[in-house]
Protein backbone atom coordinates (compact mmCIF):
# COMPACT_ATOMS: atom_id res chain seq x y z
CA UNK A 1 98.97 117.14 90.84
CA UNK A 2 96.41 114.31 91.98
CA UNK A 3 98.52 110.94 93.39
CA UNK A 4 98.29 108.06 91.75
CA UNK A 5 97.63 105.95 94.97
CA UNK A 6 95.74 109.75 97.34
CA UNK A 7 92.73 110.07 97.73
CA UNK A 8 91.54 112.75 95.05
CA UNK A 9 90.58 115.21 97.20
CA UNK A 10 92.25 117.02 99.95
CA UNK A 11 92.36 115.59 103.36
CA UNK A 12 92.16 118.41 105.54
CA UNK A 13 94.76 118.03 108.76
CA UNK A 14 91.91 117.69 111.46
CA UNK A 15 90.43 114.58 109.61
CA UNK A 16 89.66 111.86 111.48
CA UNK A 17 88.71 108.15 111.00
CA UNK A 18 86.71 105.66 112.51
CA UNK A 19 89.08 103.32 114.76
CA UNK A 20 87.31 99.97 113.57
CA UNK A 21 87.46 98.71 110.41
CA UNK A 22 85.12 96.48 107.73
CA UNK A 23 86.73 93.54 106.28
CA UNK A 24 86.54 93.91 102.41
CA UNK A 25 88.87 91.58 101.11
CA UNK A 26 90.08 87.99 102.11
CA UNK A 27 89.06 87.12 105.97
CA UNK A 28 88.38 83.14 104.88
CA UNK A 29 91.57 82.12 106.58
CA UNK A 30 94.65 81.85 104.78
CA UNK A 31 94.13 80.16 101.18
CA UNK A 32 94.54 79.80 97.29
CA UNK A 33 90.83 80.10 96.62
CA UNK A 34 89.49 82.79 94.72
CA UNK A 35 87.65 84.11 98.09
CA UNK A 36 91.01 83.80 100.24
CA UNK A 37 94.19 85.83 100.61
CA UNK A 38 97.89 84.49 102.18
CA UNK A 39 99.55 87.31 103.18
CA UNK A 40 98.61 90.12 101.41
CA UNK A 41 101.36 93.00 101.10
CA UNK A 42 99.86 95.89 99.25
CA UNK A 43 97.09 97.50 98.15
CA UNK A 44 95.41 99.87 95.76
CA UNK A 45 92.42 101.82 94.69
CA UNK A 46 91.94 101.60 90.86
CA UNK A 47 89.23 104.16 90.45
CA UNK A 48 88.16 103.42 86.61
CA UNK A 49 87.37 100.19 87.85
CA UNK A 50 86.35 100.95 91.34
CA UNK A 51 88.28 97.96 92.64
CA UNK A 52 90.42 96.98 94.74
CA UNK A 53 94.11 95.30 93.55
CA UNK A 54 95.95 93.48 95.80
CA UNK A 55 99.11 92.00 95.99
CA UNK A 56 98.60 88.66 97.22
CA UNK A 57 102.14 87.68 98.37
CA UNK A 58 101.74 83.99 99.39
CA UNK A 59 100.42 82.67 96.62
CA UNK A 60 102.63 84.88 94.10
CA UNK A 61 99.78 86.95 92.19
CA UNK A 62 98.13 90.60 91.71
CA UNK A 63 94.24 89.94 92.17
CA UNK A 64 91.34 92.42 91.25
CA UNK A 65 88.52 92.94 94.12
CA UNK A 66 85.67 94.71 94.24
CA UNK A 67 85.36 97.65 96.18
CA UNK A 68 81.95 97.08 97.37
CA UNK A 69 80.22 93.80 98.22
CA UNK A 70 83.00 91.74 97.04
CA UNK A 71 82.92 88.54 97.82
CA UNK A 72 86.07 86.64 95.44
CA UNK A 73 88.80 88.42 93.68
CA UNK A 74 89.97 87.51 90.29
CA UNK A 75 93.70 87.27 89.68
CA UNK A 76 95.07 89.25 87.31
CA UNK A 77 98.85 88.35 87.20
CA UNK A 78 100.38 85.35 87.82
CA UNK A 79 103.51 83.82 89.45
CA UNK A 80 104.86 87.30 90.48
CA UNK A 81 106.96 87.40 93.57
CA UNK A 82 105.01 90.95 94.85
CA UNK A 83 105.77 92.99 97.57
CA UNK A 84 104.95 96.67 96.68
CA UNK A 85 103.41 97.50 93.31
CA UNK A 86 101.98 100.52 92.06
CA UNK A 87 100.57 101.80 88.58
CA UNK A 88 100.99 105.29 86.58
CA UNK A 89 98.78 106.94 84.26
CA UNK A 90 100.08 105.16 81.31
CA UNK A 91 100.20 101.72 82.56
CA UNK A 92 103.35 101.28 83.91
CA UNK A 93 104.40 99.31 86.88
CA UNK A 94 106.70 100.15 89.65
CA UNK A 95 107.63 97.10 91.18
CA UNK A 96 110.09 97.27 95.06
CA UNK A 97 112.70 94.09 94.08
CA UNK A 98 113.69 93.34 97.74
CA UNK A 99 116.60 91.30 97.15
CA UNK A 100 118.17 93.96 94.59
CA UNK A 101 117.81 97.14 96.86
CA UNK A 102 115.79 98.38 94.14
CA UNK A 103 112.91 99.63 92.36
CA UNK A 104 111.71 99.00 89.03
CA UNK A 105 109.69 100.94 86.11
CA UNK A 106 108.35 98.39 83.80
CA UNK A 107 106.48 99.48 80.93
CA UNK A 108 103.74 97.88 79.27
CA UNK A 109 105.16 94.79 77.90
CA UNK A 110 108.89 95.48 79.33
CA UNK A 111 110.35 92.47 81.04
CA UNK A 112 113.43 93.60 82.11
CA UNK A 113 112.70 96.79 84.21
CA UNK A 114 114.19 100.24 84.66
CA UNK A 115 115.93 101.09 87.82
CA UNK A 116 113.98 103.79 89.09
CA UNK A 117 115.28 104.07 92.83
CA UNK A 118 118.63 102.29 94.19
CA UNK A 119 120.43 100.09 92.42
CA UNK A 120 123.71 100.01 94.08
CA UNK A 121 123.45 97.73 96.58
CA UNK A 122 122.59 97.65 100.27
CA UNK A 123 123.17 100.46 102.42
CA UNK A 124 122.61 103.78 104.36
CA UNK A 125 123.67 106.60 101.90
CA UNK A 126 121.02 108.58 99.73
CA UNK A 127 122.03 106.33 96.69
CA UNK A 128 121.33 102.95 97.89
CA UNK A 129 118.29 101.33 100.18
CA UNK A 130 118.19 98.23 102.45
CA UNK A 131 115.21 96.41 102.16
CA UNK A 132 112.75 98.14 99.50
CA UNK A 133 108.84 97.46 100.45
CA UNK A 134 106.52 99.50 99.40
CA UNK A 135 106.20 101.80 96.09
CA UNK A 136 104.49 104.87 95.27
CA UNK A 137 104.62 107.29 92.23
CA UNK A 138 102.51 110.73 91.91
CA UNK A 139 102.13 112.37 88.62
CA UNK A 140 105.55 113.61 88.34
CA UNK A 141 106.71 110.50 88.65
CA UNK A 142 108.24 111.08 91.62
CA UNK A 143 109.03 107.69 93.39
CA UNK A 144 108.34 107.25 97.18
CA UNK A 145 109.61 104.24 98.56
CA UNK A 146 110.30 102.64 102.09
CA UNK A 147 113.12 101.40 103.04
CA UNK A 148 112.53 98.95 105.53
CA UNK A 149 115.87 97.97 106.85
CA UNK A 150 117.18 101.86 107.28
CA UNK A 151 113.96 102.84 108.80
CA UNK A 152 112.79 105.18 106.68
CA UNK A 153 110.94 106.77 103.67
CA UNK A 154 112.64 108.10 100.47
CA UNK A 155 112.02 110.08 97.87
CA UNK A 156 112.85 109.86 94.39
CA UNK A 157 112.55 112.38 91.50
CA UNK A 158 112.24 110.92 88.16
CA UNK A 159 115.78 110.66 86.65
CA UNK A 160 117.52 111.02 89.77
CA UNK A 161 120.99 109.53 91.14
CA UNK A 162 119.98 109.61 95.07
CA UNK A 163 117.30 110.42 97.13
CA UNK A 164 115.95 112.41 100.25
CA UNK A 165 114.59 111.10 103.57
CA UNK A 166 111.06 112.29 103.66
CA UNK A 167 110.14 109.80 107.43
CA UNK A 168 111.96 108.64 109.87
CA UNK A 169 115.91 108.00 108.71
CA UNK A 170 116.24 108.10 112.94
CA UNK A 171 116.84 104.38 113.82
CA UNK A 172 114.11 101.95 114.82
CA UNK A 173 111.65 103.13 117.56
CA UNK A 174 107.98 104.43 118.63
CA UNK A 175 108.62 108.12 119.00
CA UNK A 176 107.29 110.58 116.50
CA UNK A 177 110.68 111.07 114.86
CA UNK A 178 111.11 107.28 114.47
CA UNK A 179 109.47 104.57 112.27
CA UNK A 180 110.19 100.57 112.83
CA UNK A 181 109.38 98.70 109.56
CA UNK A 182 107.74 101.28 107.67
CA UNK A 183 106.23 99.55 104.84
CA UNK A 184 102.93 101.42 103.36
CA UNK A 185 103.45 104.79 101.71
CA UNK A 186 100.71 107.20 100.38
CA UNK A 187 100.96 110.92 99.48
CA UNK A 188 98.03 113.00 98.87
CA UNK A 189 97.53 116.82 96.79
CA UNK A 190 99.00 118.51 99.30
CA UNK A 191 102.64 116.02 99.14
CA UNK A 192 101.56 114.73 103.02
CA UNK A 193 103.19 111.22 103.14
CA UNK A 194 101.46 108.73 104.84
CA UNK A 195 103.24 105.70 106.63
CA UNK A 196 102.55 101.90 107.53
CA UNK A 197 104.30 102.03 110.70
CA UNK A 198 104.28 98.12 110.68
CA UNK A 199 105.68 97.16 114.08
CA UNK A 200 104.42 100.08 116.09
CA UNK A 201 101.03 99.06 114.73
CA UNK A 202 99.60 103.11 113.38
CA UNK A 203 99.45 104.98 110.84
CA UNK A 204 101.25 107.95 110.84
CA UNK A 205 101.19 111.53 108.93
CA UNK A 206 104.13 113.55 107.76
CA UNK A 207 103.37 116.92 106.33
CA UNK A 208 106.31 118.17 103.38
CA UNK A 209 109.56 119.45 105.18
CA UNK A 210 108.19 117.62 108.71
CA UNK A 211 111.03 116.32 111.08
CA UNK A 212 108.46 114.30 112.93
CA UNK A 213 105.04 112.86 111.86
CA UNK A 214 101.53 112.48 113.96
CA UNK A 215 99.73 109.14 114.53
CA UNK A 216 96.16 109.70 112.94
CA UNK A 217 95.22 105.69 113.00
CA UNK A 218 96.35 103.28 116.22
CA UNK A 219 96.07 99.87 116.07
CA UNK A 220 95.85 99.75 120.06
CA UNK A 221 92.63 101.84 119.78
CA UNK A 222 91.07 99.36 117.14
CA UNK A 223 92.66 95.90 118.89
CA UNK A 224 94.50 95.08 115.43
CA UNK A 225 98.25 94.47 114.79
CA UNK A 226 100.64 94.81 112.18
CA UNK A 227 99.76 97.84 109.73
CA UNK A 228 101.19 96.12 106.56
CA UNK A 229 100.06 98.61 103.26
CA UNK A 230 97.84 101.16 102.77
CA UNK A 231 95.65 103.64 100.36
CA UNK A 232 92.68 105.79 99.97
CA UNK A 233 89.08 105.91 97.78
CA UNK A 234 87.93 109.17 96.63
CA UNK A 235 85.88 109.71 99.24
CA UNK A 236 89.05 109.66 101.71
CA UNK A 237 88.16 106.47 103.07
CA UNK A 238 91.18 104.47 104.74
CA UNK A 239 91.99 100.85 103.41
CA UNK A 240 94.98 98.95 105.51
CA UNK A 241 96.43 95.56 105.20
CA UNK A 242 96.33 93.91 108.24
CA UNK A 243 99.06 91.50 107.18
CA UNK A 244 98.85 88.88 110.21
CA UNK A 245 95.19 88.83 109.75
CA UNK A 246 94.67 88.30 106.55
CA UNK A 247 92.05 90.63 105.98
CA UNK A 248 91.64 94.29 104.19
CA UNK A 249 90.12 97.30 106.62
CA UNK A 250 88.17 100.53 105.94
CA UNK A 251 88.61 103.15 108.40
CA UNK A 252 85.61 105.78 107.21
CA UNK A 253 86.44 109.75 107.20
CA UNK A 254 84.60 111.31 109.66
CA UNK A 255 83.62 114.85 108.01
């Protein structure tokens, strides 16, 4: 299966990227102007288009950005209280609702939501989450999501009661078993999860079945903080949310 939010092709495991990044979205200051962003939480590729769609948090809306040269986004939804979003191949929306431990499958013009992943208040055990961020979905609609609060990354298959820990699930810290505030989640062909490891500022790879993961992008290398969301082009090009920045970088595959 190709992911939704992956890069199309395979990354192999000795790919590397360059350690600076080029603003493509937002880096006006904060703002409600087409041109700005205020805190930005997530990101993806849509390839049809070859834009950019961001969730831009702070001022409650889903904008549209070109990939290359853009200089202004257009805003595509309105008054939406985003954190993690992500689309399937029909159209739907999967949606992280923070204060409801959950995540949501809304169809095209559904306005309640299906409960996709948690749903049974806060907590620890493979049937509940603490602090839902960020969303995924790959083909089988299989939901990844992380769940901030518990530290880790689960995963959902469509229809199910519970989930599995896929990252971290180890308590907050910087060691390679360990995530604090993973937010960010990506999976490409080969069902390698890729993390957001917000607070220790990286990115960090988990092959299927891994117990620990391996830091491929670090923000001390590049002078940037707080790796907020995260996804890939089809060339395997890097985009991350620097969310204290408010700006959008590329980190280029190096063949």
């Amino acid at each position: 299966w190709t992911p939704l939010r992956g890069s199309p092709v395979e990354i192999p495991d000795d790919a590397r990227w360059e350690q600076h990044g080029v603003t493509v979205a937002g880096g006006n200051g904060a703002g409600n102007e087409t041109h700005q962003l205020q805190y930005p939480t997530d990101v993806i590729v849509d390839k049809e288009t070859d834009s950019l769609i961001i969730c831009d948090n702070g001022n409650k809306r889903v904008v549209r950005w070109p990939r290359q040269n853009g200089t202004s986004g257009t805003t595509i939804i309105s008054h939406v209280d985003c954190h993690g979003l992500t689309m399937d191949e029909s159209g739907s929306l999967y949606v992280s609702i923070f204060s409801e431990s959950s995540v949501r499958q809304y169809e095209r013009g559904d306005s309640e939501g299906t409960v996709v992943a948690g749903g049974n208040g806060k907590g620890r055990n493979s049937n509940q989450l603490d602090g839902p961020y960020f969303v995924f979905v790959d083909r089988d609609h299989t939901v990844y999501v992380s769940d901030l609060y518990n530290q880790r990354v689960m995963k959902w298959k469509k229809n199910a009661k519970s989930g599995l820990v896929v990252a971290g699930g180890q308590g907050l810290g910087s060691s390679l078993q360990q995530l604090y505030n993973p937010r960010g989640v990506v999976v490409d062909q080969s069902g390698t999860l890729y993390v957001a490891d917000d607070t220790n500022d990286r990115i960090v790879r988990w092959t299927e079945g891994a117990t620990q993961g391996s830091v491929i992008i670090d923000g001390k290398v590049g002078n940037w903080k707080g790796a907020h969301s995260l996804t890939f082009d089809r060339y395997g090009n890097l985009y991350v949310i620097n969310f204290d920045n408010y700006h959008v970088r590329r980190f280029n595959l190096i063949k």
